[in-house]
N, C-alpha and C. Protein backbone atom coordinates (compact mmCIF):
# COMPACT_ATOMS: atom_id res chain seq x y z
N UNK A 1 -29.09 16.17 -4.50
CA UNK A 1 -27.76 16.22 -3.92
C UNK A 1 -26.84 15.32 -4.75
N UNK A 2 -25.63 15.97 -5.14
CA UNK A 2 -25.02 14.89 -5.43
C UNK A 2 -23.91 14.06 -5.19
N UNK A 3 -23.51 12.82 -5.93
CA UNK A 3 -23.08 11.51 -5.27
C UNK A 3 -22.12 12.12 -4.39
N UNK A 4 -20.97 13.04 -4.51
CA UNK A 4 -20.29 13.42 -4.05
C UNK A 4 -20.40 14.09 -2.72
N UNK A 5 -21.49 15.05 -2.91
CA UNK A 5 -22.18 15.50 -1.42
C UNK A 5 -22.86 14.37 -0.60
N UNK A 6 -23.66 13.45 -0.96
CA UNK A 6 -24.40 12.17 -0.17
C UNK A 6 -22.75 11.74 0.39
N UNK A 7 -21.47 11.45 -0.33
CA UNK A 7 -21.01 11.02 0.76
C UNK A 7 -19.82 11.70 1.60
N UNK A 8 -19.51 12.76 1.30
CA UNK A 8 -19.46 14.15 2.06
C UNK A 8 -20.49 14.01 3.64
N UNK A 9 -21.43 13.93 3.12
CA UNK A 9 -22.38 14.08 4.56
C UNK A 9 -22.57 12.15 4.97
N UNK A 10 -22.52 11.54 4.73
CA UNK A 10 -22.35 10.25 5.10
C UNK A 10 -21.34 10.59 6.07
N UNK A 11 -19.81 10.53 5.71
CA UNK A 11 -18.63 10.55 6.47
C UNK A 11 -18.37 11.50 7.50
N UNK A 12 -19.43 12.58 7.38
CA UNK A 12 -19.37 13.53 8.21
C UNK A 12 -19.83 13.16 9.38
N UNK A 13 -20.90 11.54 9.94
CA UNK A 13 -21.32 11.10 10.66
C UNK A 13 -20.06 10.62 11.42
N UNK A 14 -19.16 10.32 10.82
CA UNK A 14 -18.16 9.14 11.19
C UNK A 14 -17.12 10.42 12.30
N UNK A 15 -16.97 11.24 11.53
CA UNK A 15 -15.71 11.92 11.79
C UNK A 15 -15.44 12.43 13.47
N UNK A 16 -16.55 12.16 14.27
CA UNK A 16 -16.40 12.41 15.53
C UNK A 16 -15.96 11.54 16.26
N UNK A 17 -16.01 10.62 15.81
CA UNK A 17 -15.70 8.88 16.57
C UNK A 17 -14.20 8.22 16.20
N UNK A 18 -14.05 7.40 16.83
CA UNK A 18 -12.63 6.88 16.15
C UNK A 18 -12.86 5.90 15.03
N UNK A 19 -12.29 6.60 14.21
CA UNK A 19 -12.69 5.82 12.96
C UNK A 19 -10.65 5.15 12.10
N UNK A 20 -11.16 4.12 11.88
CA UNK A 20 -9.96 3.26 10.90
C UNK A 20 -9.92 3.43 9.58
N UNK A 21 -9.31 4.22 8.78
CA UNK A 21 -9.50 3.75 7.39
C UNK A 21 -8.65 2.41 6.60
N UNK A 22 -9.01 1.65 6.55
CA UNK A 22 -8.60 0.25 5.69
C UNK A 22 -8.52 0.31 4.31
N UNK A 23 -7.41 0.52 4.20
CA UNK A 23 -7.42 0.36 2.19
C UNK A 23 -6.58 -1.12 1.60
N UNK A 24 -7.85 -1.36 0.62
CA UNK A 24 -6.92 -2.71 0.08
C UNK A 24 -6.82 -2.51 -1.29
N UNK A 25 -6.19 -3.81 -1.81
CA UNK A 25 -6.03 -3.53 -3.82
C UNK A 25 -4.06 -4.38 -3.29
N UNK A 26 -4.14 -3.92 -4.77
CA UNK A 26 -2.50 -4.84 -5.42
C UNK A 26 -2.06 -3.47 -6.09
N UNK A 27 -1.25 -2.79 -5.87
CA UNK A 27 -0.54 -1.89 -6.90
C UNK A 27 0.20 -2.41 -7.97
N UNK A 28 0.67 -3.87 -8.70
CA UNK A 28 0.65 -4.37 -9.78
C UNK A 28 -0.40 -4.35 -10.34
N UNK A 29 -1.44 -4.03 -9.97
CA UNK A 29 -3.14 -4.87 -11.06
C UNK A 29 -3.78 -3.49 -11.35
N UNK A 30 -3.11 -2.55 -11.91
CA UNK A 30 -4.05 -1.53 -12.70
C UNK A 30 -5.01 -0.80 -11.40
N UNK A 31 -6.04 -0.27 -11.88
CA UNK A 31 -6.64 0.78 -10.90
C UNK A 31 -7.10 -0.61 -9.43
N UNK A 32 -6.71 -1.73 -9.92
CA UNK A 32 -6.64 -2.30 -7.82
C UNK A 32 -5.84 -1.74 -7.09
N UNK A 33 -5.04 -1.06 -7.66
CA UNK A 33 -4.24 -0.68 -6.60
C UNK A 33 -4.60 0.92 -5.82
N UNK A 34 -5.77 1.50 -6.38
CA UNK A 34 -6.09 2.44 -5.77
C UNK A 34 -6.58 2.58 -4.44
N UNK A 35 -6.71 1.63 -3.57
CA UNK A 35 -6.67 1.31 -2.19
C UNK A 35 -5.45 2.06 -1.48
N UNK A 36 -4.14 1.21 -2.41
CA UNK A 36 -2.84 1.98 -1.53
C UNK A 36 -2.45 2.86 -1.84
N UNK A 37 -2.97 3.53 -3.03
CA UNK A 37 -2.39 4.64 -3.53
C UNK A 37 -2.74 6.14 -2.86
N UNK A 38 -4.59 5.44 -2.14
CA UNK A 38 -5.23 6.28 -1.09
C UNK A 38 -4.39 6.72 0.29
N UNK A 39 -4.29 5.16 0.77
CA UNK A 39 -3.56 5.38 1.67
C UNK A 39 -2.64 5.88 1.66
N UNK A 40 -1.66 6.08 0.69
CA UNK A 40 0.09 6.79 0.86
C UNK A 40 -0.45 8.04 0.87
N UNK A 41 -1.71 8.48 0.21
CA UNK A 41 -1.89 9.96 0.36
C UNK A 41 -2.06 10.66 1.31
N UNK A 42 -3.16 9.76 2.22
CA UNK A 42 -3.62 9.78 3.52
C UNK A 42 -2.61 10.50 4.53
N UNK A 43 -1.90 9.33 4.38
CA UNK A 43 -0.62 9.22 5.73
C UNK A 43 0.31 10.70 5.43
N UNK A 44 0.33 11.15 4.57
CA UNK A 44 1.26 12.49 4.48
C UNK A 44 0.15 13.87 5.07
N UNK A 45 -1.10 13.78 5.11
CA UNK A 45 -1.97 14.35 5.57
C UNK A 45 -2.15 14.17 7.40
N UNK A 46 -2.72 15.25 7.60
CA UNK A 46 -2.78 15.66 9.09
C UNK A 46 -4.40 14.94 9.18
N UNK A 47 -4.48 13.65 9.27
CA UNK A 47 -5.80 13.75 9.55
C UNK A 47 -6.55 12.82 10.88
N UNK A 48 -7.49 12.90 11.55
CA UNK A 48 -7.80 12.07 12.72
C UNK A 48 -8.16 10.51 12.41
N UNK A 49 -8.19 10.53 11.57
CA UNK A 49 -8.21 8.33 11.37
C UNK A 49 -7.27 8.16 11.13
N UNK A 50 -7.63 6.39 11.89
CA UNK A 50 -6.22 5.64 11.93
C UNK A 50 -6.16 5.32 10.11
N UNK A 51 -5.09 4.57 10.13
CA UNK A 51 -4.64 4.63 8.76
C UNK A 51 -4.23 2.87 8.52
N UNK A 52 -4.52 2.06 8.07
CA UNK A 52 -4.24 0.52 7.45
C UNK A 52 -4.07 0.54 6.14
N UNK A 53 -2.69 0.22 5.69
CA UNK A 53 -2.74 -0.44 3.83
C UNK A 53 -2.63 -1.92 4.00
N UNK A 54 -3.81 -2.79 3.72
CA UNK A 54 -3.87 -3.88 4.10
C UNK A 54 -3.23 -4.56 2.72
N UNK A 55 -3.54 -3.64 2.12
CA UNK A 55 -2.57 -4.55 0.54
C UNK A 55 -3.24 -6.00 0.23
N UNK A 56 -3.71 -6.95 -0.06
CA UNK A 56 -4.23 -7.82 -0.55
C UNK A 56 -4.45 -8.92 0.72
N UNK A 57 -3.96 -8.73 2.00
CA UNK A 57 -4.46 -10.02 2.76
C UNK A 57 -5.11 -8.87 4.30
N UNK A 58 -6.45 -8.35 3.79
CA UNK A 58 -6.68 -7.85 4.94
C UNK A 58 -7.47 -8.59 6.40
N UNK A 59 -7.52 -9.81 5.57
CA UNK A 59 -7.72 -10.91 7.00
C UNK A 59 -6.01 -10.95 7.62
N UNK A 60 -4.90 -10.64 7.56
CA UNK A 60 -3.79 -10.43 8.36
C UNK A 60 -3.84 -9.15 9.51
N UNK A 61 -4.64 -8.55 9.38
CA UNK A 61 -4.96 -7.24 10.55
C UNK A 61 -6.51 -7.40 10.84
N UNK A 62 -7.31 -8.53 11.10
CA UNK A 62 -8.31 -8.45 11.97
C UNK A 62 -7.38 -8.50 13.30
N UNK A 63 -6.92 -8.83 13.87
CA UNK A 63 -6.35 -8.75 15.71
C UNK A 63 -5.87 -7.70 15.62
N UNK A 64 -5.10 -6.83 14.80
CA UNK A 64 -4.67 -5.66 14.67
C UNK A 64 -5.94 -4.46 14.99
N UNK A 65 -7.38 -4.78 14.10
CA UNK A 65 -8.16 -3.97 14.44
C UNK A 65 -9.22 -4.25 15.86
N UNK A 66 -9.34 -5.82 16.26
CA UNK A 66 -9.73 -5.98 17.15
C UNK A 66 -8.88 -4.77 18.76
N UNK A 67 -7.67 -5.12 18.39
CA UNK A 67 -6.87 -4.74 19.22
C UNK A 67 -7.44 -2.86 19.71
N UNK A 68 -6.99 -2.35 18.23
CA UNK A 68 -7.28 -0.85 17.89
C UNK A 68 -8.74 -0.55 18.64
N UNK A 69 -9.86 -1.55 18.18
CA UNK A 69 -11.61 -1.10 18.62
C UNK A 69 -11.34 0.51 17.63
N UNK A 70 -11.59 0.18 16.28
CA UNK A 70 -12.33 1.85 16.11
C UNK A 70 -14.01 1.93 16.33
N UNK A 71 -14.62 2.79 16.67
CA UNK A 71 -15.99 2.58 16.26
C UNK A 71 -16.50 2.62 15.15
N UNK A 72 -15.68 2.94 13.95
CA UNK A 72 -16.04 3.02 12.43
C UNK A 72 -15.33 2.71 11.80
N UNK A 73 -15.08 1.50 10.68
CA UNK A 73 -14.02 1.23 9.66
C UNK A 73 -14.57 1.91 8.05
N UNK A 74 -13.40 2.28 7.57
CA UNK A 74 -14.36 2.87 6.20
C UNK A 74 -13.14 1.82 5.54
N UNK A 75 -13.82 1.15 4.69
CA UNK A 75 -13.12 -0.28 3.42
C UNK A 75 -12.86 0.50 2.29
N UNK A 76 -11.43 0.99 2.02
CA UNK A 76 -12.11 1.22 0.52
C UNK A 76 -10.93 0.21 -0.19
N UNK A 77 -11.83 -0.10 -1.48
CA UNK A 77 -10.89 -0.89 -2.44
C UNK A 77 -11.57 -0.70 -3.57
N UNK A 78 -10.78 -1.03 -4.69
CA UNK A 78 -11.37 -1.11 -6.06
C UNK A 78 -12.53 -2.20 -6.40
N UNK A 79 -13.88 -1.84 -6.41
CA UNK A 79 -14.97 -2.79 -6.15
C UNK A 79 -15.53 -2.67 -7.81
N UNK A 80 -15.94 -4.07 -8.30
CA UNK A 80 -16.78 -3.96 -9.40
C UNK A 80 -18.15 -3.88 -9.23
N UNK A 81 -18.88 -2.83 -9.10
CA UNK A 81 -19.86 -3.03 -9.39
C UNK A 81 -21.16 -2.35 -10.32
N UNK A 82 -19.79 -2.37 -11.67
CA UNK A 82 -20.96 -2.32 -12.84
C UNK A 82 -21.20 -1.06 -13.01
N UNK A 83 -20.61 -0.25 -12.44
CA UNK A 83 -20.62 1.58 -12.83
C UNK A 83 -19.73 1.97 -13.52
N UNK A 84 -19.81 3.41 -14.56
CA UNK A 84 -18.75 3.38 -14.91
C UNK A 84 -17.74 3.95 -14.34
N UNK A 85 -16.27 3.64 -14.67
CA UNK A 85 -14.79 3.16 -14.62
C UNK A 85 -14.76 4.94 -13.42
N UNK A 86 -14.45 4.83 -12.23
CA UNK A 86 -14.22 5.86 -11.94
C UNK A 86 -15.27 6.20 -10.76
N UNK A 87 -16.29 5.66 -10.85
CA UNK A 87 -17.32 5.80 -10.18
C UNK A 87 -17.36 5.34 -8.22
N UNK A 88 -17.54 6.48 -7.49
CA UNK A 88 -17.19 6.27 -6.13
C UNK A 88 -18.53 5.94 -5.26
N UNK A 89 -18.93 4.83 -4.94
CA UNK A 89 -19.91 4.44 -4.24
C UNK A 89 -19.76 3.93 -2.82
N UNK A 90 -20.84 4.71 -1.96
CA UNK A 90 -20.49 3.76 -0.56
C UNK A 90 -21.78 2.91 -0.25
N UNK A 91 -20.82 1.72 0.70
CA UNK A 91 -21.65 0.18 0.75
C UNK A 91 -22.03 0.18 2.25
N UNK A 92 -23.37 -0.99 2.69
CA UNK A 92 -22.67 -0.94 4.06
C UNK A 92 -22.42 -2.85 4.03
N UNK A 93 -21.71 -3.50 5.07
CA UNK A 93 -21.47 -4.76 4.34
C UNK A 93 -22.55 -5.83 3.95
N UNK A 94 -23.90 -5.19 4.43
CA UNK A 94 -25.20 -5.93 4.09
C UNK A 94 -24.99 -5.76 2.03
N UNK A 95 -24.62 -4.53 1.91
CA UNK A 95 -25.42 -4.54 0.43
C UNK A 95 -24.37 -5.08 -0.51
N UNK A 96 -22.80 -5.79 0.43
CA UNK A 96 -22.10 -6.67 -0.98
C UNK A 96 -22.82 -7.67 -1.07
N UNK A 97 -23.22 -8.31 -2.22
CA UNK A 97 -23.81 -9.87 -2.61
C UNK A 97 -22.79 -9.89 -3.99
N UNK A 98 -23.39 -11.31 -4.24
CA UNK A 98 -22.94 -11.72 -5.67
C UNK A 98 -22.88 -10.79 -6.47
N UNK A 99 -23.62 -9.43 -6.61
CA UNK A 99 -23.23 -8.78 -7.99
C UNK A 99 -21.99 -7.66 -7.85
N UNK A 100 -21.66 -7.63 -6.50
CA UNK A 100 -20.53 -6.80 -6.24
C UNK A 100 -19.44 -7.48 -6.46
N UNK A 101 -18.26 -6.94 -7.07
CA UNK A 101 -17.25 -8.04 -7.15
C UNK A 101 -15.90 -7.80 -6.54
N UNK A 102 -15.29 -7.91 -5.58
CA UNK A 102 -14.25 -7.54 -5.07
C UNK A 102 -12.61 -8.30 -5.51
N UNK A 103 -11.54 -7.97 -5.90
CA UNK A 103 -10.56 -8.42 -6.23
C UNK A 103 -9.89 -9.53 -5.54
N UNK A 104 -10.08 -9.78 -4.19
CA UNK A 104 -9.48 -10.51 -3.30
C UNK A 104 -10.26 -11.52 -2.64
N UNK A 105 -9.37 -12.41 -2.31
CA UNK A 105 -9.78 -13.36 -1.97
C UNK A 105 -10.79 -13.66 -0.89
N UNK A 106 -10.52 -13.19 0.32
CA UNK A 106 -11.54 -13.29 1.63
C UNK A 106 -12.68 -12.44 0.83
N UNK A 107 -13.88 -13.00 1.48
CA UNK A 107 -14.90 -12.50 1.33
C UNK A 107 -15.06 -10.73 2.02
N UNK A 108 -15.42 -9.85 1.76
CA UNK A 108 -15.81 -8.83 2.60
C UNK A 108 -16.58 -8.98 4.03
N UNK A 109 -17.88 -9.71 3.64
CA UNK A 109 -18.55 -9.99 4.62
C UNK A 109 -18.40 -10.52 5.70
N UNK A 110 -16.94 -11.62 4.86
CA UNK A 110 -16.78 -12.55 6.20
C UNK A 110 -15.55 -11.55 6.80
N UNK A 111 -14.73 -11.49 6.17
CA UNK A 111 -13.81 -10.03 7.27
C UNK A 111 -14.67 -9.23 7.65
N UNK A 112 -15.44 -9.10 8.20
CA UNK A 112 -16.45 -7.93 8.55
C UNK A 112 -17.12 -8.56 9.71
N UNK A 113 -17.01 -9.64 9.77
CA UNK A 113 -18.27 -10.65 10.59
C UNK A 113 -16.75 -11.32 11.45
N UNK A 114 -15.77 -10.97 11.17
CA UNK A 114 -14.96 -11.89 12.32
C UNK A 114 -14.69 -10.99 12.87
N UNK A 115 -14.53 -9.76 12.64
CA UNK A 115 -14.01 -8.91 13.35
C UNK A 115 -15.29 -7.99 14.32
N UNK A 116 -16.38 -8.30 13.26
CA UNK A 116 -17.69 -7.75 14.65
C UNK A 116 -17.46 -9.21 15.77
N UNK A 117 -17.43 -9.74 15.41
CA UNK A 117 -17.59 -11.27 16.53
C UNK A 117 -17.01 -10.56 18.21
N UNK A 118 -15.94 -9.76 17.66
CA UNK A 118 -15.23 -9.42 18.74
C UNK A 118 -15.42 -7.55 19.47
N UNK A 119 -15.24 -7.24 18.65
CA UNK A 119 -15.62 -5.55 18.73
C UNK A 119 -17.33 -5.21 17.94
N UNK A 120 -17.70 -4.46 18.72
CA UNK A 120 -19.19 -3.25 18.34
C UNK A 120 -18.12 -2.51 17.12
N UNK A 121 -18.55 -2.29 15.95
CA UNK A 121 -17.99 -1.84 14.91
C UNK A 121 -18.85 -1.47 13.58
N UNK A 122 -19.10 -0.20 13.56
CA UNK A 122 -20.19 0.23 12.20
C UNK A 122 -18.98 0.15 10.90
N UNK A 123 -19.09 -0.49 9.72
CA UNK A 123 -18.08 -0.42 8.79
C UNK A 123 -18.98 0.01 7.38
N UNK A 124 -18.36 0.68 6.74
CA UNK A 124 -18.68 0.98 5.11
C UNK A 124 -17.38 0.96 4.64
N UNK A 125 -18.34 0.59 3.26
CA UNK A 125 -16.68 -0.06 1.97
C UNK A 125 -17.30 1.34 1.46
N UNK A 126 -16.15 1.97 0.81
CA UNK A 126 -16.01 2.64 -0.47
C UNK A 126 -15.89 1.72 -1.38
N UNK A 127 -16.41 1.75 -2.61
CA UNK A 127 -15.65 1.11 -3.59
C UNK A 127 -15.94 1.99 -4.77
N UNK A 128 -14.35 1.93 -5.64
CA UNK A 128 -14.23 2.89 -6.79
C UNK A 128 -14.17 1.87 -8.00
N UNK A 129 -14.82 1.75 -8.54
CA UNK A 129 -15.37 0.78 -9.91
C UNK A 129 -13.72 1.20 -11.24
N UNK A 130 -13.29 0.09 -10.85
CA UNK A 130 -11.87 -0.10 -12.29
C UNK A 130 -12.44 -0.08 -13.51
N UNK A 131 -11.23 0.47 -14.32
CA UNK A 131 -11.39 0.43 -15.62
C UNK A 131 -10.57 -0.67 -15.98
N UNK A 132 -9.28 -1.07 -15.18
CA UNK A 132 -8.89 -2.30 -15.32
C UNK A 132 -7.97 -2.77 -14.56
N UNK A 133 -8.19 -4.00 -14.34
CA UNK A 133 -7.23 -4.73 -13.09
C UNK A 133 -6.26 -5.57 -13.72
N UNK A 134 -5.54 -5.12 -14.92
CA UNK A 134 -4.46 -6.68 -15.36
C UNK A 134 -3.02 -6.01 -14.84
N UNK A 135 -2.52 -7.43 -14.59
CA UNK A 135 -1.09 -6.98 -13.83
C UNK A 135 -0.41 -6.26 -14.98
N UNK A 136 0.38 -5.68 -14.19
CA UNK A 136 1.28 -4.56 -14.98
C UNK A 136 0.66 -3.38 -16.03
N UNK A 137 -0.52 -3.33 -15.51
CA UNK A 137 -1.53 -2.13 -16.04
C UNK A 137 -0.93 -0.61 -15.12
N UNK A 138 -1.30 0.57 -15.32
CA UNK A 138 -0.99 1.44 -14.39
C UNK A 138 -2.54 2.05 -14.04
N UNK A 139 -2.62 2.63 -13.49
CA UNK A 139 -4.05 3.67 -12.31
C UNK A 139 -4.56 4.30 -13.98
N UNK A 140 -5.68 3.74 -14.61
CA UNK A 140 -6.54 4.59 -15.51
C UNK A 140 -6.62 6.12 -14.83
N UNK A 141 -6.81 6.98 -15.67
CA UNK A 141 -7.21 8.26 -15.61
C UNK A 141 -8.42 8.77 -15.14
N UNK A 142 -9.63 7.68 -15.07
CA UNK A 142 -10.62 7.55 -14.52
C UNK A 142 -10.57 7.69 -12.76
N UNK A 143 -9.88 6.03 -12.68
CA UNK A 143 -9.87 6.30 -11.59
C UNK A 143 -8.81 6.84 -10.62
N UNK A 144 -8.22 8.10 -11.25
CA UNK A 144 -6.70 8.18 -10.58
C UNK A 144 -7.27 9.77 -10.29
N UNK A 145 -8.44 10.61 -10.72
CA UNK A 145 -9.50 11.38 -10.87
C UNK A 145 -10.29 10.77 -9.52
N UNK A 146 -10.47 10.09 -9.58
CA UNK A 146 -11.51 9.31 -7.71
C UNK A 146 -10.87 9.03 -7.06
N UNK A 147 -9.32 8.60 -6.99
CA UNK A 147 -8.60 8.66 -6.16
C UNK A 147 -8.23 9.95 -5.85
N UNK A 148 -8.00 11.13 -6.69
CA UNK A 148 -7.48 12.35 -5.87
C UNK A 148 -9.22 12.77 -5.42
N UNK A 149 -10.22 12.77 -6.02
CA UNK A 149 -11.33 13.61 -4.79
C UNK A 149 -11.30 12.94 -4.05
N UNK A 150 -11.28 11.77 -3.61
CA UNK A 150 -11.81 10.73 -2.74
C UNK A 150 -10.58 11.21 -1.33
N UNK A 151 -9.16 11.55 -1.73
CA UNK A 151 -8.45 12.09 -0.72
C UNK A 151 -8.62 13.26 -0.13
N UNK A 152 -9.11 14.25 -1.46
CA UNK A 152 -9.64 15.18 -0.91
C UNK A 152 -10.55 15.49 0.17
N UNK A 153 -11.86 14.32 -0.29
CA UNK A 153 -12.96 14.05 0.24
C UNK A 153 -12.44 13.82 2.01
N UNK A 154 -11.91 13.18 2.09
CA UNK A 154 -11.33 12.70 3.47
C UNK A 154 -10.47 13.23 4.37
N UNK A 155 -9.79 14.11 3.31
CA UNK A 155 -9.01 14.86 4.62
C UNK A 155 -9.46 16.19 4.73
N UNK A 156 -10.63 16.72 3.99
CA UNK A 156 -11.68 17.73 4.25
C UNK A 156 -12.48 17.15 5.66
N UNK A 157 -12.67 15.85 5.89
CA UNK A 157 -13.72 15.72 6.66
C UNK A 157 -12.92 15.09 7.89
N UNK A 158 -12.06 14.44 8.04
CA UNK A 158 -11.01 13.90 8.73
C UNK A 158 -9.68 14.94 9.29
N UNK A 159 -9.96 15.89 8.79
CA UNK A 159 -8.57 16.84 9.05
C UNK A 159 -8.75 17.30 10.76
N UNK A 160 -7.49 16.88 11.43
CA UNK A 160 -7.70 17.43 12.72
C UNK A 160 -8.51 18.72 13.19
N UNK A 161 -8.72 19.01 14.40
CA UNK A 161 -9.69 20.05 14.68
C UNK A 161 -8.77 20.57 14.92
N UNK A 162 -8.34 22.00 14.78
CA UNK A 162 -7.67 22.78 14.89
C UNK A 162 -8.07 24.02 16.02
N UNK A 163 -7.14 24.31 17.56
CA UNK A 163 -8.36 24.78 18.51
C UNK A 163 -8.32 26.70 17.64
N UNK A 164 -8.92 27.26 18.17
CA UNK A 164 -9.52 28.34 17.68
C UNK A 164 -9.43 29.78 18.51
């Protein structure tokens, strides 16, 4: 099966439940900013998750999501981890450690762990591996290619039910 189908059918678990999508990154810093670039896509789409562009301080909307209770958060942000430039992998927050590298400051884990403290909450990060994060870079071609399946990906599986 491939990567693309594994998470095709991953998300397909999610899509019955109320699920949050959280996107982070910097749209100055090259493909970091493919977090929000997801989200603006998102939001013009008809789809059943909630929608967050947390933009670089997503410890500013833990009470925001406490508040919300989704039963599923999906993280995505531009994650290093060592694949090549383009490459769409999903995490669950056990498997970030030291070799994953995330752009921002709060830890993943620990935004993940303040916000279970309070809500029952299953979360997975997407992360789409940069080709480069320097300010005033624009979205590589790599990953601007994983940003459009990755929207695709989501509002195939997220698209309202339509009755019949």
């Amino acid at each position: 099966m491939s990567t693309e189908q594994q998470l095709i059918e991953h998300l397909k678990k999610l899509s019955d439940s109320p699920t949050l999508i959280l996107t982070i990154g910097n749209i100055l810093k090259g493909d970091d900013g493919a977090g929000p670039l997801i989200c603006k896509q998102l939001s013009k789409a008809k789809i059943s998750a909630e929608l967050i562009d947390a933009g670089t301080v997503p410890e500013n909307y833990i009470h925001k999501i406490i508040k919300m209770a989704p039963k599923n958060m999906l993280v995505i942000d531009a994650i290093d981890f060592g694949e090549k430039p383009g490459t769409i992998k999903i995490f669950k927050p056990e498997q970030l450690n030291s070799l994953v590298i995330s752009t921002h400051t709060l830890s993943p884990r620990l935004f993940v762990d303040m916000i279970r403290q309070n809500i029952k909450l299953d979360v997975h990060f997407i992360g789409i591996q940069p080709a480069q994060i320097e300010l005033g870079q624009s979205i590589s071609e790599q990953v601007d290619r994983a940003i459009r399946l990755l929207c695709d990906i989501l509002i195939g599986v997220f698209a309202h039910k339509h009755q019949q």
